[in-house]
N, C-alpha and C. Protein backbone atom coordinates (compact mmCIF):
# COMPACT_ATOMS: atom_id res chain seq x y z
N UNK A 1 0.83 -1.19 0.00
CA UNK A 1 0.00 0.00 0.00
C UNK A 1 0.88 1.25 0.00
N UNK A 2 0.59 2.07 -0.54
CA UNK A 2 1.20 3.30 -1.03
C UNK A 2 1.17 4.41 0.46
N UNK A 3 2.33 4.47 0.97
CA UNK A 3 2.15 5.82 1.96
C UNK A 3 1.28 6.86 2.06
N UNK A 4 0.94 7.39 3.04
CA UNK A 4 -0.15 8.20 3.38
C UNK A 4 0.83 9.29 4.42
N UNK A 5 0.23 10.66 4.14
CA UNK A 5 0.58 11.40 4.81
C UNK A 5 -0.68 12.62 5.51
N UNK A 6 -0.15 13.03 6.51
CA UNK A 6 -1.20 13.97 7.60
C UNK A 6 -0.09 15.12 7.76
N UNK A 7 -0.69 15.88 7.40
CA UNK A 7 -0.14 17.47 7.74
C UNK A 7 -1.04 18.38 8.67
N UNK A 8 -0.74 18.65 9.90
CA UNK A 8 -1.13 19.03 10.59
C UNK A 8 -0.62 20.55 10.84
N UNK A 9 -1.41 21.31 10.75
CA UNK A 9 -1.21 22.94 11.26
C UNK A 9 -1.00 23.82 11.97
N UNK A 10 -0.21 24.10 12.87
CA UNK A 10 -0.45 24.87 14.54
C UNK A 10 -1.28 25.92 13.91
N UNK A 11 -2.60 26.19 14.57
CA UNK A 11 -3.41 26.87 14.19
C UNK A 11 -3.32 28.10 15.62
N UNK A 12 -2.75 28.12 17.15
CA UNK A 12 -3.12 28.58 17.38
C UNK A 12 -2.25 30.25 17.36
N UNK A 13 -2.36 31.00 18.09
CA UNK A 13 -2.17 32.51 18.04
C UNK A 13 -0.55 32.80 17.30
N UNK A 14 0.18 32.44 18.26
CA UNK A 14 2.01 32.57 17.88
C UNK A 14 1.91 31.95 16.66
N UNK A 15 1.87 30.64 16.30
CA UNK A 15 1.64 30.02 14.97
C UNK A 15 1.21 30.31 13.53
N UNK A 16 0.07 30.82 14.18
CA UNK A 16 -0.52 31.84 13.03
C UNK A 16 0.14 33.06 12.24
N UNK A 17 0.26 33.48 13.22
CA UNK A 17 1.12 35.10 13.09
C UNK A 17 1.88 34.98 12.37
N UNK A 18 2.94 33.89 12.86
CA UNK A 18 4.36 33.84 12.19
C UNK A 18 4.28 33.03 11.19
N UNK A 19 3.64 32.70 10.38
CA UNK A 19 3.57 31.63 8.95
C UNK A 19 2.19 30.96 9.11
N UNK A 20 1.55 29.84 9.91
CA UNK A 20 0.62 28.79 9.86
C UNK A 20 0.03 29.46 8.57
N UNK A 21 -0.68 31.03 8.84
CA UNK A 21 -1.99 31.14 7.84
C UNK A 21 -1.30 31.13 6.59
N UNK A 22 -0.12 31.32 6.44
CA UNK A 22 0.30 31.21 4.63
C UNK A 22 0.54 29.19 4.40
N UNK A 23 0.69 28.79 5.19
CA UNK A 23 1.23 26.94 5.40
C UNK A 23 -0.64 26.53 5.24
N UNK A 24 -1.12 27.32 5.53
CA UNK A 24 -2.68 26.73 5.21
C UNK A 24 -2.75 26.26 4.30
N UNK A 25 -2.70 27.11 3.06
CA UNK A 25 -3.16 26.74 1.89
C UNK A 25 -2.24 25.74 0.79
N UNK A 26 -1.48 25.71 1.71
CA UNK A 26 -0.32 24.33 1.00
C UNK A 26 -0.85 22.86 0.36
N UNK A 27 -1.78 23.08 0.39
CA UNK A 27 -2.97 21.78 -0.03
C UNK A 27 -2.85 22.12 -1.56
N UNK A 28 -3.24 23.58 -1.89
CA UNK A 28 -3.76 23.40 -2.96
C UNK A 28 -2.40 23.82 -4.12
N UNK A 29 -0.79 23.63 -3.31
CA UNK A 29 0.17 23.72 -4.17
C UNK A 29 1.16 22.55 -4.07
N UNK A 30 0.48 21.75 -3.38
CA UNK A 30 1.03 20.05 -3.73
C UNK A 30 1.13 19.82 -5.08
N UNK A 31 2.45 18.66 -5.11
CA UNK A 31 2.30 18.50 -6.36
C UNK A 31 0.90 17.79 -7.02
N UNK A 32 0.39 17.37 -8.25
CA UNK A 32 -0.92 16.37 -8.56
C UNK A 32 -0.72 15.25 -8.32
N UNK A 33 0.01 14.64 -8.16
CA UNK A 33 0.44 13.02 -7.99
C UNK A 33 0.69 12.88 -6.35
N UNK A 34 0.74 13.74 -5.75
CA UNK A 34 0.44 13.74 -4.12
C UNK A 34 -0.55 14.15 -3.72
N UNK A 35 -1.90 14.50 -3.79
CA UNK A 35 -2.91 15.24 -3.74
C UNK A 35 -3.82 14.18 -3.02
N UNK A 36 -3.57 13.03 -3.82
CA UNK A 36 -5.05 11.54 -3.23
C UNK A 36 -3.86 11.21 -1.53
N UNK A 37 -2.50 11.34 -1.52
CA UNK A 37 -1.72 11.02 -0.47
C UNK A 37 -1.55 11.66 0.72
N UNK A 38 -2.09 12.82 0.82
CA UNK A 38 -1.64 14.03 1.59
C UNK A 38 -2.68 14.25 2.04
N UNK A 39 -3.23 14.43 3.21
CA UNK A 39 -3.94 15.28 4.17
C UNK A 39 -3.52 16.01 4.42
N UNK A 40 -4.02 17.28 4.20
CA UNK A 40 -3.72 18.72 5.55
C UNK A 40 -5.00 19.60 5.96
N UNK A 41 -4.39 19.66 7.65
CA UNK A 41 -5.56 20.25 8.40
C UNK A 41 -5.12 20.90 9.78
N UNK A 42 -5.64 21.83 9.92
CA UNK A 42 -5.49 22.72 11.36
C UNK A 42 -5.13 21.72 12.84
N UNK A 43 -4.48 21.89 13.72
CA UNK A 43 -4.55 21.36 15.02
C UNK A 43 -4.70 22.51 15.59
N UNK A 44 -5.40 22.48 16.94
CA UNK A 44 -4.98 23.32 17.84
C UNK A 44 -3.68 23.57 19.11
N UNK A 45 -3.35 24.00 19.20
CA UNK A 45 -1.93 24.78 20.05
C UNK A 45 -1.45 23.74 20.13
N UNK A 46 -0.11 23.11 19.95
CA UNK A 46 0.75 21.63 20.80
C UNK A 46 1.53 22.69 22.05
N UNK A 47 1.91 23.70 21.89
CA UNK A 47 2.07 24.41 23.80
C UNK A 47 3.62 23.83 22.91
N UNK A 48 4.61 24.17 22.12
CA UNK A 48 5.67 23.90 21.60
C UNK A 48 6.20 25.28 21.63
N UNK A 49 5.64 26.23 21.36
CA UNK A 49 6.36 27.35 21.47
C UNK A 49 6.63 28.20 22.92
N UNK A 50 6.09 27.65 23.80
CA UNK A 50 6.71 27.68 24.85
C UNK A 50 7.95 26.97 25.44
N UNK A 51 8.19 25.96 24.98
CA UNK A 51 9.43 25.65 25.15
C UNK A 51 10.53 25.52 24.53
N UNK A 52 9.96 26.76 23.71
CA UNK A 52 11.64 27.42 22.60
C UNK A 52 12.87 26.78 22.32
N UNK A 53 13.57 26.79 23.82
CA UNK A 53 14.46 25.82 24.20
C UNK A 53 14.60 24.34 23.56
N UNK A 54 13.11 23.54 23.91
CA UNK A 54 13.52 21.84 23.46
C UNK A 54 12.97 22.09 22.05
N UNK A 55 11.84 23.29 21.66
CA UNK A 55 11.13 22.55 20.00
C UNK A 55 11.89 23.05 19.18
N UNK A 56 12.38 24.96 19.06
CA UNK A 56 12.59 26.07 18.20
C UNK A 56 11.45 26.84 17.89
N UNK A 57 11.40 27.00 17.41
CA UNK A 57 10.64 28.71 17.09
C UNK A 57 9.25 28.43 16.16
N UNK A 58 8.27 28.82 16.34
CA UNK A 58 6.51 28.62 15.55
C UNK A 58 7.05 29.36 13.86
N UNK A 59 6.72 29.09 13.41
CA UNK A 59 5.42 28.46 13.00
C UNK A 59 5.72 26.74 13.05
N UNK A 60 4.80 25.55 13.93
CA UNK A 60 5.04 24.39 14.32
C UNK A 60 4.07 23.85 13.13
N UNK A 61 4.49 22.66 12.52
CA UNK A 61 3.86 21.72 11.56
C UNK A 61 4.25 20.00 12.35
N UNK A 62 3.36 19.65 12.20
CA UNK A 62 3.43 18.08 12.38
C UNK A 62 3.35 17.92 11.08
N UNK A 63 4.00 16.43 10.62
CA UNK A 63 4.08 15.80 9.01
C UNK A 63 4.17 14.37 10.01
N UNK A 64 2.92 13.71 9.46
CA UNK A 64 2.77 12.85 10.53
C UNK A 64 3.57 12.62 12.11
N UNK A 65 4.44 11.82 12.13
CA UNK A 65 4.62 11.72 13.57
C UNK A 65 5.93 13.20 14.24
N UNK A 66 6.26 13.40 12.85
CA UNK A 66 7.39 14.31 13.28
C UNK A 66 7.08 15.86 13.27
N UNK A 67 7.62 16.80 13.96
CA UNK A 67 7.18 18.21 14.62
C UNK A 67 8.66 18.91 13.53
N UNK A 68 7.87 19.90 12.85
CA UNK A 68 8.43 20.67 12.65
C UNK A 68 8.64 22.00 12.81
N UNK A 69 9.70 22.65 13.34
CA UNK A 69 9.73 23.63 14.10
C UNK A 69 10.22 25.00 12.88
N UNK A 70 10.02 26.32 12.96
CA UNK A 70 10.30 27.54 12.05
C UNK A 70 9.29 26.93 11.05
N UNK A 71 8.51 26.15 10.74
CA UNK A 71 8.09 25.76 9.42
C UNK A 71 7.68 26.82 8.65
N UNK A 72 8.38 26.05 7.10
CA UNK A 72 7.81 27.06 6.04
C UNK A 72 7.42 25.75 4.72
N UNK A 73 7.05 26.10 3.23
CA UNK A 73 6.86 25.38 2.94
C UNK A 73 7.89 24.69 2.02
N UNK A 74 8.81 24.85 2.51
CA UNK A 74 9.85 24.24 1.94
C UNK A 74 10.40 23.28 2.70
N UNK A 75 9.94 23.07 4.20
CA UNK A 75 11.01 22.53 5.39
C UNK A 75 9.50 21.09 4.97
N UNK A 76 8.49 21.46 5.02
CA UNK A 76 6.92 20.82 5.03
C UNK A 76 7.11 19.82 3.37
N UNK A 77 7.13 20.23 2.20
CA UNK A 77 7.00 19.46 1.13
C UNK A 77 8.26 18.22 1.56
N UNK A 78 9.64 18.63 1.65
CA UNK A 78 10.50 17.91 1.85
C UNK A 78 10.30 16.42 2.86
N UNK A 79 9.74 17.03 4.06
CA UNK A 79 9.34 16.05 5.08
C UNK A 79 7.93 15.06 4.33
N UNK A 80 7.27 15.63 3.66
CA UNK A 80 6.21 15.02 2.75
C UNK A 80 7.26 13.84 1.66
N UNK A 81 8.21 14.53 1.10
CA UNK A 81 8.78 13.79 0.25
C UNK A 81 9.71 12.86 0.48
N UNK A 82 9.77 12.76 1.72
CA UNK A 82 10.73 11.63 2.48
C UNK A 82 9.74 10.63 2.87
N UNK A 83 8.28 11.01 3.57
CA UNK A 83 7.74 10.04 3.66
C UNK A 83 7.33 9.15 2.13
N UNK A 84 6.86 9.96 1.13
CA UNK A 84 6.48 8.99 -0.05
C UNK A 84 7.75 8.50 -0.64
N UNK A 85 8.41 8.73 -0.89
CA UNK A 85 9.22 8.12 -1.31
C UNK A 85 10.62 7.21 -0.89
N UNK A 86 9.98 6.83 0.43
CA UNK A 86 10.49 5.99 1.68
C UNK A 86 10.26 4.38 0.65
């Protein structure tokens, strides 16, 4: 069976501000051949940017199990493209 991926969003305040709302719409600039593979959708707060120290800095993305910290959509496709093509 062909990999599946979940993109998850820090939706809440710090997150937002600093990137999430532009990482929103990253759905609809997937490539076409990842589109049926890829989920993406809002979470609320993981409380990561409070601890600066252990995560780094918001805007926070989960790509399935792994947390990505500063996310932009370049740090996000890559982590997408490691899982499919695992």
């Amino acid at each position: 069976m062909a990999a599946t991926v979940t993109v998850e969003i820090c939706m809440g305040t710090t997150c937002y501000v600093m990137g999430g709302a532009q990482l929103a719409g990253i759905a609809e600039r997937l490539p076409e051949e990842w589109k049926d593979r890829v989920t993406v959708k809002g979470m609320r707060c993981v409380g990561a940017c409070q601890q600066a120290g252990v995560y780094g800095r918001a805007p926070f993305v989960r790509v399935n199990d792994e947390l990505i910290a500063e996310a932009d959509e370049g740090k996000v496709l890559n982590a997408i493209r490691t899982i499919l093509e695992a």
